[in-house]
PDB file of N, CA and C in Angstrom:
ATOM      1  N   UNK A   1      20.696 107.574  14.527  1.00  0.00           N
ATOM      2  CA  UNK A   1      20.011 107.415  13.262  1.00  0.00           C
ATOM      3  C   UNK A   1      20.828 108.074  12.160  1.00  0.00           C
ATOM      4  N   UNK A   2      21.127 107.052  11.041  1.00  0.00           N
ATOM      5  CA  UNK A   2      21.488 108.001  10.030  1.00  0.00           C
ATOM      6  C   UNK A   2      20.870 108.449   8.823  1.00  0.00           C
ATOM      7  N   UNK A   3      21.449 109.305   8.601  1.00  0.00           N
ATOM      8  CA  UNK A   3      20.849 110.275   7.798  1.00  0.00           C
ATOM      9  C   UNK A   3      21.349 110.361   6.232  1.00  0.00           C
ATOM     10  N   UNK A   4      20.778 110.752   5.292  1.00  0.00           N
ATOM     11  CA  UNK A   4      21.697 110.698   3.703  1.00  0.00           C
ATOM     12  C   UNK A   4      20.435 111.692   3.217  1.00  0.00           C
ATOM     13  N   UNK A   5      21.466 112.911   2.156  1.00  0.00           N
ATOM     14  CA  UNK A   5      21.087 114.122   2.021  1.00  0.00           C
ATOM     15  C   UNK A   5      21.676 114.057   0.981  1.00  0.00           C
ATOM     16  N   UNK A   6      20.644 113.785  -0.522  1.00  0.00           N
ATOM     17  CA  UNK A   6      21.212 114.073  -1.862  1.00  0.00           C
ATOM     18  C   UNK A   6      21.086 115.194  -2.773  1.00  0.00           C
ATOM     19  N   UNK A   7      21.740 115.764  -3.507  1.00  0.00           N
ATOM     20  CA  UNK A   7      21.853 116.876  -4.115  1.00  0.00           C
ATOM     21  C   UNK A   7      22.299 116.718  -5.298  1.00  0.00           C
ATOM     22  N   UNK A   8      22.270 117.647  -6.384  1.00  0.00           N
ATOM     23  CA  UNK A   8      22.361 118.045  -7.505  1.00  0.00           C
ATOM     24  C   UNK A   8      21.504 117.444  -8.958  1.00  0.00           C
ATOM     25  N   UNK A   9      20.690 116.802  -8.693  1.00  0.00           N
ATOM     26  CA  UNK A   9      19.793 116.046  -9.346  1.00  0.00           C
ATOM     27  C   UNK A   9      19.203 117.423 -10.474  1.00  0.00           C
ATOM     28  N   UNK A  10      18.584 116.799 -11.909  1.00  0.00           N
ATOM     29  CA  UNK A  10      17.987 118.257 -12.693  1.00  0.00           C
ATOM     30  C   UNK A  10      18.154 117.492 -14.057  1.00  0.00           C
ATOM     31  N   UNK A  11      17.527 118.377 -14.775  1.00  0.00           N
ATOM     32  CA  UNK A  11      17.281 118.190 -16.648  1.00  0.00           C
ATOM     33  C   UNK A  11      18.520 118.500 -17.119  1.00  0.00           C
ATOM     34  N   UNK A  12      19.064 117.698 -18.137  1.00  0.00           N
ATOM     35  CA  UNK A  12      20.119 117.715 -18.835  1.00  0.00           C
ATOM     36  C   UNK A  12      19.768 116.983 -20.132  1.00  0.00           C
ATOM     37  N   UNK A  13      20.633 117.613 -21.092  1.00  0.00           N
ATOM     38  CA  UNK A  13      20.189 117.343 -22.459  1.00  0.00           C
ATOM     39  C   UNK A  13      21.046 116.074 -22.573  1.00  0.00           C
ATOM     40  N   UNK A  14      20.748 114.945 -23.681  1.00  0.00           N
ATOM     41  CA  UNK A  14      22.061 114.128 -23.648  1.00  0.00           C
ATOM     42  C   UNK A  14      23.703 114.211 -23.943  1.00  0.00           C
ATOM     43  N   UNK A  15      24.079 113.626 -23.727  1.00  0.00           N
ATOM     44  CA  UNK A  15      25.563 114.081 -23.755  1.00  0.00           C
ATOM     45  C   UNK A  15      26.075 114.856 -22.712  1.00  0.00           C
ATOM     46  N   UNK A  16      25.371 115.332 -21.995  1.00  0.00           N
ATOM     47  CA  UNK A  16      25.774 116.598 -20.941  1.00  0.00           C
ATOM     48  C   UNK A  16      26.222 115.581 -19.577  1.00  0.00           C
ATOM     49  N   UNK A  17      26.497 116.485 -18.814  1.00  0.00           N
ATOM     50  CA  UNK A  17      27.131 115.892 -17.528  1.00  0.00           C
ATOM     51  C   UNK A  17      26.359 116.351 -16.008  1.00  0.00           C
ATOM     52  N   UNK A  18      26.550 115.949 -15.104  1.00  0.00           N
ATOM     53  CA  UNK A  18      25.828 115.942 -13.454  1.00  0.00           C
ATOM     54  C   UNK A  18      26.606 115.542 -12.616  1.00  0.00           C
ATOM     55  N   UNK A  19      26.675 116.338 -11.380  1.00  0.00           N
ATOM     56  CA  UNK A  19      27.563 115.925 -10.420  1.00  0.00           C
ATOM     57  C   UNK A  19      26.223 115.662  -9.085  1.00  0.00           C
ATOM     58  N   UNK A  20      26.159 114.369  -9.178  1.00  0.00           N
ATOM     59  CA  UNK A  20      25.086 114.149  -7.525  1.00  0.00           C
ATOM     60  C   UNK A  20      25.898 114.193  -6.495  1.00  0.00           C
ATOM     61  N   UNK A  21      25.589 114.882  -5.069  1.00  0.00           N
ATOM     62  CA  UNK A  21      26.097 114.818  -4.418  1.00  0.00           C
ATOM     63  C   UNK A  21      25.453 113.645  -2.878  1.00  0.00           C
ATOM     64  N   UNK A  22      26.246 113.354  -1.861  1.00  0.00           N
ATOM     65  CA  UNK A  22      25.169 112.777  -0.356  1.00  0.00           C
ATOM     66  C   UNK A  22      26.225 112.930   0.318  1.00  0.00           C
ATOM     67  N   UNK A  23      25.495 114.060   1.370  1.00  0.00           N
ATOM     68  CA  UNK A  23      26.323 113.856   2.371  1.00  0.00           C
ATOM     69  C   UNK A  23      25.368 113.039   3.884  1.00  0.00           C
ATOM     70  N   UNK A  24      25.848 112.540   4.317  1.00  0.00           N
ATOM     71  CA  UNK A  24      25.952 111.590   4.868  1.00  0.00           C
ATOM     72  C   UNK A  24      26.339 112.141   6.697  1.00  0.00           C
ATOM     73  N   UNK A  25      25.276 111.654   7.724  1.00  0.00           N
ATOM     74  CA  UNK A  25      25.593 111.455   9.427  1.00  0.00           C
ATOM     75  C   UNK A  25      26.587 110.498   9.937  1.00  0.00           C
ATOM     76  N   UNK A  26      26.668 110.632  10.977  1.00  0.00           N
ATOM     77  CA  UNK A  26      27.809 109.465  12.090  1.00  0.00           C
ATOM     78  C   UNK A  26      29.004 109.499  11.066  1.00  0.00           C
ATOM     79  N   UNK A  27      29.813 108.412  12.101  1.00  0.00           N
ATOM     80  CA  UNK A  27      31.166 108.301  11.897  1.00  0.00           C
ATOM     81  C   UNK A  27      32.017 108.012  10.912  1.00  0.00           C
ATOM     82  N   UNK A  28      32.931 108.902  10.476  1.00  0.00           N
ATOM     83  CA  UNK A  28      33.619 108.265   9.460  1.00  0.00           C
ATOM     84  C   UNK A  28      34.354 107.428   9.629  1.00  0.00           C
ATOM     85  N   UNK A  29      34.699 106.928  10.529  1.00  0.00           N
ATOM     86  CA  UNK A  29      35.697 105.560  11.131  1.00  0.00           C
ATOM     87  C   UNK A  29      34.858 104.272  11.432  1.00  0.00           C
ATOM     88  N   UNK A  30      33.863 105.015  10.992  1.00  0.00           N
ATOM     89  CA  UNK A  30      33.039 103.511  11.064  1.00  0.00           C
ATOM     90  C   UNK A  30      33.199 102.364   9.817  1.00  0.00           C
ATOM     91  N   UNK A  31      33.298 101.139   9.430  1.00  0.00           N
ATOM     92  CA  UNK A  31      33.214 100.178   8.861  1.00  0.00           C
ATOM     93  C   UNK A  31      31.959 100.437   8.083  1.00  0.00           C
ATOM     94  N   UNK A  32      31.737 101.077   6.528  1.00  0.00           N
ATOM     95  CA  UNK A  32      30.937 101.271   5.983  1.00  0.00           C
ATOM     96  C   UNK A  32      31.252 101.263   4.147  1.00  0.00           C
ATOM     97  N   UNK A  33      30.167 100.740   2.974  1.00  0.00           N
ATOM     98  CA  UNK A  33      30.293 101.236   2.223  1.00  0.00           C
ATOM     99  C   UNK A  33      28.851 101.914   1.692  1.00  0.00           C
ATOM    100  N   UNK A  34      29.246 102.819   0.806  1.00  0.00           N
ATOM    101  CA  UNK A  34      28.436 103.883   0.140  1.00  0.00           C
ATOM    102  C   UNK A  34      28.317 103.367  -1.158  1.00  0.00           C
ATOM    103  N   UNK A  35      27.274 104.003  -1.370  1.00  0.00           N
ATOM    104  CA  UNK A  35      27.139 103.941  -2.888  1.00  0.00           C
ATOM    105  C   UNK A  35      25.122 104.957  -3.847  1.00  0.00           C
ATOM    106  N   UNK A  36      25.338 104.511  -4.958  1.00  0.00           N
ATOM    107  CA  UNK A  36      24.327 104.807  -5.664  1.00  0.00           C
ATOM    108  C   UNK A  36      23.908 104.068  -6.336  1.00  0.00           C
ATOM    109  N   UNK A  37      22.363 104.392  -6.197  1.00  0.00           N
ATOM    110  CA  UNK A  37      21.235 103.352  -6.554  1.00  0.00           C
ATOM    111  C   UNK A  37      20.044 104.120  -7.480  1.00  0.00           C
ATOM    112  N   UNK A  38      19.659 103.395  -8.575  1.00  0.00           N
ATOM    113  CA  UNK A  38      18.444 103.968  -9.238  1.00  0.00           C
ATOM    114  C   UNK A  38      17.394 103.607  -9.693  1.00  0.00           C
ATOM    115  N   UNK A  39      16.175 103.918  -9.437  1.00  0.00           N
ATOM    116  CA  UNK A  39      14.766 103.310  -9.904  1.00  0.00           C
ATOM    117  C   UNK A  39      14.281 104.103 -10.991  1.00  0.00           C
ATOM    118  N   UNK A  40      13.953 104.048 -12.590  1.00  0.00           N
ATOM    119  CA  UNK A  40      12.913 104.505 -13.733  1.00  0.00           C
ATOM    120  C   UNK A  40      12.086 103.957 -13.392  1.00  0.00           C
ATOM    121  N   UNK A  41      11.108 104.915 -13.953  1.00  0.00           N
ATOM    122  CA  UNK A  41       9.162 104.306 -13.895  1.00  0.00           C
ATOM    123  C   UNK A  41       9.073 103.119 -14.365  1.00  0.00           C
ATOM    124  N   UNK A  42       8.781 102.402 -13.585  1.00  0.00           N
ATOM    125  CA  UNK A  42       8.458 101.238 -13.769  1.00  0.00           C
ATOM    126  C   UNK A  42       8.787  99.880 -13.745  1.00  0.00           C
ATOM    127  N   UNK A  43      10.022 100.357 -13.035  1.00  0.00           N
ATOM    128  CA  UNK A  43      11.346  99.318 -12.975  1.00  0.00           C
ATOM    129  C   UNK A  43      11.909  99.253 -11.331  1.00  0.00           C
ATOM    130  N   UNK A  44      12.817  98.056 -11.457  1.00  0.00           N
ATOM    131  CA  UNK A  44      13.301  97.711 -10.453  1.00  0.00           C
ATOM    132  C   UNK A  44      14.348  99.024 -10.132  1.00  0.00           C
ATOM    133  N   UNK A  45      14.800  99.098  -8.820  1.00  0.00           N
ATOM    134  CA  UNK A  45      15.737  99.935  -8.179  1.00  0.00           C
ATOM    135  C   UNK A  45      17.241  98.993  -8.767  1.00  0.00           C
ATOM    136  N   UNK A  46      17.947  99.455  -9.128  1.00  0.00           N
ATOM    137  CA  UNK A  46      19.280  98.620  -9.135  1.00  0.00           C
ATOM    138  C   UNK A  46      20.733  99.752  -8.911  1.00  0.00           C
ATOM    139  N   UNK A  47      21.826  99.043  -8.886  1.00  0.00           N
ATOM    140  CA  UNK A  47      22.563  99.337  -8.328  1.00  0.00           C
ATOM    141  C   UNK A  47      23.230 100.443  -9.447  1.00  0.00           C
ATOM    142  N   UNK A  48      24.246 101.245  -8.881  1.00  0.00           N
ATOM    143  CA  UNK A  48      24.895 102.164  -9.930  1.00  0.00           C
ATOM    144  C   UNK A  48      26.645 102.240  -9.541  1.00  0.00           C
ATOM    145  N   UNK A  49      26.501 102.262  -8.567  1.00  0.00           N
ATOM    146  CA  UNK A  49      27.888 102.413  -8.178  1.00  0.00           C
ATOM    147  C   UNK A  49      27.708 102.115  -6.543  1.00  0.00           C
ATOM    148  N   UNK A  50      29.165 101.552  -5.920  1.00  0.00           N
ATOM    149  CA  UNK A  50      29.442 101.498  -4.659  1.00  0.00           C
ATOM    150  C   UNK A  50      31.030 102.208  -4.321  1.00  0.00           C
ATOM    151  N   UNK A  51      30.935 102.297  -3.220  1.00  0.00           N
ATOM    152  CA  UNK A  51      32.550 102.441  -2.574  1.00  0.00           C
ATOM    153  C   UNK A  51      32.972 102.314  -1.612  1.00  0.00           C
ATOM    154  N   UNK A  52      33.787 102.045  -1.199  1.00  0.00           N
ATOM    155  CA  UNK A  52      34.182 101.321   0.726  1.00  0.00           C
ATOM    156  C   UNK A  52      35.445 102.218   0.896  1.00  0.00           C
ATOM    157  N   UNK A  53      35.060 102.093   2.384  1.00  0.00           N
ATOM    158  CA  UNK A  53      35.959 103.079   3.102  1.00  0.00           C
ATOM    159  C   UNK A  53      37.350 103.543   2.560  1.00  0.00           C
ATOM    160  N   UNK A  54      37.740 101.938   2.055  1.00  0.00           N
ATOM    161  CA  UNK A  54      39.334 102.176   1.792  1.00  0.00           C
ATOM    162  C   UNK A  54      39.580 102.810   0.267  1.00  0.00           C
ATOM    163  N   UNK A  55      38.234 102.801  -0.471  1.00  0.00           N
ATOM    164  CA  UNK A  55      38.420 103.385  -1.676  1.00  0.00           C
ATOM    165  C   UNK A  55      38.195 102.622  -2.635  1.00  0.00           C
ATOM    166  N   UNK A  56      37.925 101.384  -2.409  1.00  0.00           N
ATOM    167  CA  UNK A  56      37.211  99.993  -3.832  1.00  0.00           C
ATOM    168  C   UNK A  56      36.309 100.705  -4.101  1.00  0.00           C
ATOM    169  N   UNK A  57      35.954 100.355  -5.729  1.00  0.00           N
ATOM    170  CA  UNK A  57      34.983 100.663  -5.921  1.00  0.00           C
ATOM    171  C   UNK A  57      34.281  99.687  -7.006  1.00  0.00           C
ATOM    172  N   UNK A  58      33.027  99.723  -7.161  1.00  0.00           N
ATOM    173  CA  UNK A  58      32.547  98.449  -8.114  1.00  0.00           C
ATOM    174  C   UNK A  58      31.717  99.615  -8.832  1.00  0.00           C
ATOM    175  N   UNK A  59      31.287  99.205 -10.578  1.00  0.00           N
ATOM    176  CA  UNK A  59      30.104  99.896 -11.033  1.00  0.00           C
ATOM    177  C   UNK A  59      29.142  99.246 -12.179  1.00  0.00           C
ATOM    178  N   UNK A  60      28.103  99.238 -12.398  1.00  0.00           N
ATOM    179  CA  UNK A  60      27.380  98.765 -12.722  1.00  0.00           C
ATOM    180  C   UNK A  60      27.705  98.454 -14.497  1.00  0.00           C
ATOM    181  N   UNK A  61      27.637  97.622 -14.917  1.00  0.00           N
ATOM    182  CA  UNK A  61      28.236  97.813 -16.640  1.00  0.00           C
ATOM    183  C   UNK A  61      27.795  98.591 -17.502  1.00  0.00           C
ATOM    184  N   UNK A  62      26.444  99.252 -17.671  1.00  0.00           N
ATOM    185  CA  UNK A  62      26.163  99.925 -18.249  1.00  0.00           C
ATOM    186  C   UNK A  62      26.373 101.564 -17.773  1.00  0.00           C
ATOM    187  N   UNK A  63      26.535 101.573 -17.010  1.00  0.00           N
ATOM    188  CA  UNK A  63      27.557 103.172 -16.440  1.00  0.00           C
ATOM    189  C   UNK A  63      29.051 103.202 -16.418  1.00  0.00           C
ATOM    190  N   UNK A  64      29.792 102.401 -16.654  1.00  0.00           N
ATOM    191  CA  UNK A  64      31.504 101.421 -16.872  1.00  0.00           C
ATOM    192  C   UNK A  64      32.052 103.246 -17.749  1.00  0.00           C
ATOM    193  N   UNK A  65      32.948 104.166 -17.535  1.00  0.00           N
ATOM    194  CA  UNK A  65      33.640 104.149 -18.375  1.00  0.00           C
ATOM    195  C   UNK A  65      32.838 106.394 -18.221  1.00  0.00           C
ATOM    196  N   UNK A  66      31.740 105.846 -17.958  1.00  0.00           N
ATOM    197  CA  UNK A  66      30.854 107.092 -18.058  1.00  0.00           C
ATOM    198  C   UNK A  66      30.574 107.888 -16.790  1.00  0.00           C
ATOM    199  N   UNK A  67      30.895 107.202 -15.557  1.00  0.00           N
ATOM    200  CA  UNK A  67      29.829 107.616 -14.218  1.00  0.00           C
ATOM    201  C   UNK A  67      31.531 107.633 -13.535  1.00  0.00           C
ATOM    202  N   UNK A  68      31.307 108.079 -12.229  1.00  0.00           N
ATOM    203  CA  UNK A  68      32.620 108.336 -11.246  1.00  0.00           C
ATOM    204  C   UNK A  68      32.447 108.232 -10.118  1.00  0.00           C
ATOM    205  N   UNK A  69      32.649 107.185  -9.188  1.00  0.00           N
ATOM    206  CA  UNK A  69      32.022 107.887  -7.897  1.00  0.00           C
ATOM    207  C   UNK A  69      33.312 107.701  -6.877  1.00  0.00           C
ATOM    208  N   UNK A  70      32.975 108.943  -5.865  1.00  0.00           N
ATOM    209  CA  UNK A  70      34.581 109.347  -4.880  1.00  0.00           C
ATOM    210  C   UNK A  70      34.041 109.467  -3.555  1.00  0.00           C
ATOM    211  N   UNK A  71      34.374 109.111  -2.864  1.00  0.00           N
ATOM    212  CA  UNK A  71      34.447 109.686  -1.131  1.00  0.00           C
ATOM    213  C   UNK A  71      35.245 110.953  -0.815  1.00  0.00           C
ATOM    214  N   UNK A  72      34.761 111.768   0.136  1.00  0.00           N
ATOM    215  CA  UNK A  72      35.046 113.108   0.743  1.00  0.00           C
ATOM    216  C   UNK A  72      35.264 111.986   2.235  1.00  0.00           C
ATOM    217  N   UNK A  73      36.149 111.458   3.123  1.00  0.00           N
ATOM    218  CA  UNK A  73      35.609 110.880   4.256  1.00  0.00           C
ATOM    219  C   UNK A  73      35.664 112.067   5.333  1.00  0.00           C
ATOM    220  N   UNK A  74      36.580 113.322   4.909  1.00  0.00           N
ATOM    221  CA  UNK A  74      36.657 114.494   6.459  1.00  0.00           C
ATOM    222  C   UNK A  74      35.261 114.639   6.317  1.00  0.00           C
ATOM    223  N   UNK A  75      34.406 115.023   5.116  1.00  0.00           N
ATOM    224  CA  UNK A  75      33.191 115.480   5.104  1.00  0.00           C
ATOM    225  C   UNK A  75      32.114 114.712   5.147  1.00  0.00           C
ATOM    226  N   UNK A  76      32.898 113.283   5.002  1.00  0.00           N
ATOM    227  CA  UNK A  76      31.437 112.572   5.303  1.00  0.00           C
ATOM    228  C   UNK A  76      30.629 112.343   4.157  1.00  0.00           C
ATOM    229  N   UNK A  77      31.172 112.729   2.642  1.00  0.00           N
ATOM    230  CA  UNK A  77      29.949 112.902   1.388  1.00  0.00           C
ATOM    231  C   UNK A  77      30.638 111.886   0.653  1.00  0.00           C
ATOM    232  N   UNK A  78      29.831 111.349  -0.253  1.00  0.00           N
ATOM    233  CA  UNK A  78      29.957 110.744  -1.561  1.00  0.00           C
ATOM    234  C   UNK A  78      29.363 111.566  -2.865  1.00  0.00           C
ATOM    235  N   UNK A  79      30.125 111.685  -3.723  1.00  0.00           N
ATOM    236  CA  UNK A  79      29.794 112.165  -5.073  1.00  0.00           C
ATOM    237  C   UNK A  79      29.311 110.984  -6.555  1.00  0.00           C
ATOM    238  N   UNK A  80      29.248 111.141  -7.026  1.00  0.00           N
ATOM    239  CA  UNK A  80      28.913 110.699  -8.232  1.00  0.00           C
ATOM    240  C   UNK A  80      28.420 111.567  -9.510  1.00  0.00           C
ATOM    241  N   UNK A  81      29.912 111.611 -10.434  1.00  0.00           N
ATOM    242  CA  UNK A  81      30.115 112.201 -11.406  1.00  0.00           C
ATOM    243  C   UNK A  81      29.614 111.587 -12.756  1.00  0.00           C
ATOM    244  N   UNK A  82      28.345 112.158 -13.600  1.00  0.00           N
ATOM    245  CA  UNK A  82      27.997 111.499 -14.283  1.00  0.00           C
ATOM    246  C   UNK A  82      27.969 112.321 -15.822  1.00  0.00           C
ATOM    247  N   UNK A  83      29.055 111.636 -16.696  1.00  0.00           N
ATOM    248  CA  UNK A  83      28.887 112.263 -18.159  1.00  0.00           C
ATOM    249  C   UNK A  83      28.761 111.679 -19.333  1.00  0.00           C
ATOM    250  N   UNK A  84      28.543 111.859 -20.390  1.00  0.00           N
ATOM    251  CA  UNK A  84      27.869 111.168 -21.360  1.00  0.00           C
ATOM    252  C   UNK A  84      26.571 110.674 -21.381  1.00  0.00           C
ATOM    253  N   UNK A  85      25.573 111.724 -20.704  1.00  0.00           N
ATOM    254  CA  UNK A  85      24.221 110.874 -20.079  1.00  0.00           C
ATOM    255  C   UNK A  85      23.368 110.471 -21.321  1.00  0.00           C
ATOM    256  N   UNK A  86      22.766 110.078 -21.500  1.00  0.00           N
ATOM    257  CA  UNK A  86      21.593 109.155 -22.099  1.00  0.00           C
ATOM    258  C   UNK A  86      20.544 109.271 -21.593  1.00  0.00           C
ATOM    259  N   UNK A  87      19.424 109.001 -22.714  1.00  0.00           N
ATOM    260  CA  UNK A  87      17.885 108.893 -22.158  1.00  0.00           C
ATOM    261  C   UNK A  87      17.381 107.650 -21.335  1.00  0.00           C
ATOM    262  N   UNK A  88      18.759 106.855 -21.537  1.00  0.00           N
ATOM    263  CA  UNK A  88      18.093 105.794 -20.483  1.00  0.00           C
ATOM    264  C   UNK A  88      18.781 106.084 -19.243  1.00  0.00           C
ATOM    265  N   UNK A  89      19.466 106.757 -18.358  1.00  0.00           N
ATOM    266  CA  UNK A  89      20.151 107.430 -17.225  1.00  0.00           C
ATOM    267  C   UNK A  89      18.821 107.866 -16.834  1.00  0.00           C
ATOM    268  N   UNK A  90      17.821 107.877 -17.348  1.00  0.00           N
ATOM    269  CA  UNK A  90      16.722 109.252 -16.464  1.00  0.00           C
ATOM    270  C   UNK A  90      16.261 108.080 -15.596  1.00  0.00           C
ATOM    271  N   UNK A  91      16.188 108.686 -14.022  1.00  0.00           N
ATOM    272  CA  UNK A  91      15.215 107.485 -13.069  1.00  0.00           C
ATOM    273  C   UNK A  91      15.614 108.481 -11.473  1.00  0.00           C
ATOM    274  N   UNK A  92      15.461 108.206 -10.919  1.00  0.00           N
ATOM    275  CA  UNK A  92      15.201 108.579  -9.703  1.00  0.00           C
ATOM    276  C   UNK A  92      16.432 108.224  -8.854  1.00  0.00           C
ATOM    277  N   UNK A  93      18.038 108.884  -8.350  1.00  0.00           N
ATOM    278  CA  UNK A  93      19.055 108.363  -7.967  1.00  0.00           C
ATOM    279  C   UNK A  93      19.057 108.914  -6.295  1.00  0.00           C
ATOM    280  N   UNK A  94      19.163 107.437  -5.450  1.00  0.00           N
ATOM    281  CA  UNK A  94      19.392 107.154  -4.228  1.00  0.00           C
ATOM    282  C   UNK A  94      20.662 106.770  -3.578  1.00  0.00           C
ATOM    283  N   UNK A  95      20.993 108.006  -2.329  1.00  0.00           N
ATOM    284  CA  UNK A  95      22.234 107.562  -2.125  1.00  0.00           C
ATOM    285  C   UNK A  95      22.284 106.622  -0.998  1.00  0.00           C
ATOM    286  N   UNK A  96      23.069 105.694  -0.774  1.00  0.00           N
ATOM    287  CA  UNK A  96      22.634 104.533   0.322  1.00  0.00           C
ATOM    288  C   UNK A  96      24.104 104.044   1.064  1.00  0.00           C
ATOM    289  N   UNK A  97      23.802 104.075   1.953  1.00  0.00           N
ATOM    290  CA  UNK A  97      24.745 103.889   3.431  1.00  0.00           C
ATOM    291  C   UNK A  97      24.729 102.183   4.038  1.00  0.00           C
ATOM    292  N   UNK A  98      25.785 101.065   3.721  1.00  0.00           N
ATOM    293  CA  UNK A  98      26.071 100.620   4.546  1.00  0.00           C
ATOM    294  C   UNK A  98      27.030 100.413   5.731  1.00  0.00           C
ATOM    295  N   UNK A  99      26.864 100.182   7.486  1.00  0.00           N
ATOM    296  CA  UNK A  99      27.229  99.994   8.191  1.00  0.00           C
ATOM    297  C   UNK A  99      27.665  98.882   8.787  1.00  0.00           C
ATOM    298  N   UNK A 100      28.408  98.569   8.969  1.00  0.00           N
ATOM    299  CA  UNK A 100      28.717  97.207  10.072  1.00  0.00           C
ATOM    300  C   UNK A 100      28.775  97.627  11.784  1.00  0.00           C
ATOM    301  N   UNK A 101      27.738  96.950  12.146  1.00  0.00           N
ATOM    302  CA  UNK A 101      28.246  96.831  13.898  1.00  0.00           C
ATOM    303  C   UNK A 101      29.129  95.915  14.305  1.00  0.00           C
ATOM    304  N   UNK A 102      30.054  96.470  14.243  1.00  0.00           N
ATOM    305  CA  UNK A 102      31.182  95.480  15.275  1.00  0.00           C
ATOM    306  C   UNK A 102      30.807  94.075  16.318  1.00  0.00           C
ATOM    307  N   UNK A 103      29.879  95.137  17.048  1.00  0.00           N
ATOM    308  CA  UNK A 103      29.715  94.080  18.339  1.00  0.00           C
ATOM    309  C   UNK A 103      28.519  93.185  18.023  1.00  0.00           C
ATOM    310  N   UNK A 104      27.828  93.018  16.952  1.00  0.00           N
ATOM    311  CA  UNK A 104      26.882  92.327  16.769  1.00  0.00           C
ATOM    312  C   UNK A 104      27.315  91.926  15.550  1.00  0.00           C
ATOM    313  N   UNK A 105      28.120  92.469  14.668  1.00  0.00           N
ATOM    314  CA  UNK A 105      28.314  91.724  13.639  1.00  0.00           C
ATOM    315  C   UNK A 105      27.114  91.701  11.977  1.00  0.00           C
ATOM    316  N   UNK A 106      26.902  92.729  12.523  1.00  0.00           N
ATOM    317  CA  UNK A 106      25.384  92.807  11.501  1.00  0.00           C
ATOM    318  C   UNK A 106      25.595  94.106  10.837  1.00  0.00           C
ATOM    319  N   UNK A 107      24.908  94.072   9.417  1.00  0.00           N
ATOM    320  CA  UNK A 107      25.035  95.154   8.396  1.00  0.00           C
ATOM    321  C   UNK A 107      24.271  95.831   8.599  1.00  0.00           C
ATOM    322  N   UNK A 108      23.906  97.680   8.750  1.00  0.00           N
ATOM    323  CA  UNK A 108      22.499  98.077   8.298  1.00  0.00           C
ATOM    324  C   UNK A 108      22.206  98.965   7.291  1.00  0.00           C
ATOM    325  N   UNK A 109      21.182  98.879   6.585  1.00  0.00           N
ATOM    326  CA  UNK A 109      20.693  99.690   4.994  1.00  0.00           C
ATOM    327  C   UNK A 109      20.589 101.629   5.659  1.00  0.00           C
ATOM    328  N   UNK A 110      21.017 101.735   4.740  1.00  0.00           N
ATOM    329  CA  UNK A 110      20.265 103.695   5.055  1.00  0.00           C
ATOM    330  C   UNK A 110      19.826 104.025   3.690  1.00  0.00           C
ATOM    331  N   UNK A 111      19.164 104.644   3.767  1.00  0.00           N
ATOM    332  CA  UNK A 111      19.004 105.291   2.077  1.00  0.00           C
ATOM    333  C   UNK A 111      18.607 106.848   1.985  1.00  0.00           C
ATOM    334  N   UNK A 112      18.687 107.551   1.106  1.00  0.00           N
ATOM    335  CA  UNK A 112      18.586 109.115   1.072  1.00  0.00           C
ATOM    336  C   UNK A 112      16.762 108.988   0.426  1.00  0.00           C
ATOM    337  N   UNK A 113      16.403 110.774   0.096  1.00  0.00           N
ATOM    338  CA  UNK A 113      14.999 110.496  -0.032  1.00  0.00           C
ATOM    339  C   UNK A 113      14.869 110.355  -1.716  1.00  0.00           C
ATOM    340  N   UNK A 114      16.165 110.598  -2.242  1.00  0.00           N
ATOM    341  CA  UNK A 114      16.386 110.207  -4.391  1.00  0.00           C
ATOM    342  C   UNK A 114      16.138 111.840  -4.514  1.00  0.00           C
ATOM    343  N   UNK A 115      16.792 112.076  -5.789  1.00  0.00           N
ATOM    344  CA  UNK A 115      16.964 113.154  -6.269  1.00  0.00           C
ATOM    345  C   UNK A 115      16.794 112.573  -7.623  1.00  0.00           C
ATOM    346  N   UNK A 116      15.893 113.061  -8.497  1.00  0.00           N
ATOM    347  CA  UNK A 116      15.541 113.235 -10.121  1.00  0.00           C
ATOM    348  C   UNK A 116      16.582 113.199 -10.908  1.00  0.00           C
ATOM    349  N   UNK A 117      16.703 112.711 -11.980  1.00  0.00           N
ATOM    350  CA  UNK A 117      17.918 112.830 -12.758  1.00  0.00           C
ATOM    351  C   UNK A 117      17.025 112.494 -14.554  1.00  0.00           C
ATOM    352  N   UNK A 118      16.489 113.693 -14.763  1.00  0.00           N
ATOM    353  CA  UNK A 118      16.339 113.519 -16.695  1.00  0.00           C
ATOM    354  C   UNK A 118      17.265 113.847 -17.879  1.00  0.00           C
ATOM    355  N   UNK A 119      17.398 113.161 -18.797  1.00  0.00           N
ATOM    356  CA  UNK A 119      17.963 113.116 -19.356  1.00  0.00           C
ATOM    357  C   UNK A 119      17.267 113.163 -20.847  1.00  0.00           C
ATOM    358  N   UNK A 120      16.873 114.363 -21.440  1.00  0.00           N
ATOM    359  CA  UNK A 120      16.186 114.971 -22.648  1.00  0.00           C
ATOM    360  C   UNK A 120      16.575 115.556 -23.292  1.00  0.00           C
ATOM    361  N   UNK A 121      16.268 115.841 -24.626  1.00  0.00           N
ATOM    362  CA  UNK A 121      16.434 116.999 -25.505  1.00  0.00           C
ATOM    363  C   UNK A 121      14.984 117.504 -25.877  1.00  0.00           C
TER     364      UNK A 121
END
């Protein structure tokens, strides 16, 4: 079973910066990408950033330029560096694990339990 363990979530005024952290169970040689995901009240969950093993990375357009996200693979964590925040950044950020099984050929979802992220003055 895997596991995803997010950290650094908290109140920040705008303009200020956040480093989320997930570290992450099982193998790092496994066929997987990572990434971050976020739900505001009242809204859909959508995507924020991804990254794959080898280091691609995709990010959402309205975080383009502002957000960072890196793999640790000895440690197993993903980060996501976030500056220039905004009042619309505030929502609830999930870190999420995909896997490939080899021998079946099939993807599977993981997700962390979200860590808070406001963004106020």
């Amino acid at each position: 079973q895997v596991q995803l363990v997010e950290s650094g979530g908290g109140l920040v005024q705008p303009g200020g910066s956040l480093r989320l952290s997930c570290a992450a169970s099982g193998s790092i040689f496994s066929i997987n990408v990572m990434g971050w995901y976020r739900q505001a009240p009242g809204k859909q969950r959508d995507l924020v950033a991804t990254i794959t093993s080898g280091g691609g990375t995709n990010y959402a357009d309205s975080v383009k330029g502002r957000f960072t996200i890196s793999r640790d693979n000895a440690k197993n964590t993903v980060y996501l560096q976030m500056n220039s925040l905004k009042p619309e950044d505030t929502a609830v950020y999930y870190c999420n694990r995909q896997i490939l099984d080899v021998d079946s050929m099939k993807w599977s979802d993981y997700w962390g339990q979200g860590t808070q992220v406001t963004v106020s003055s």
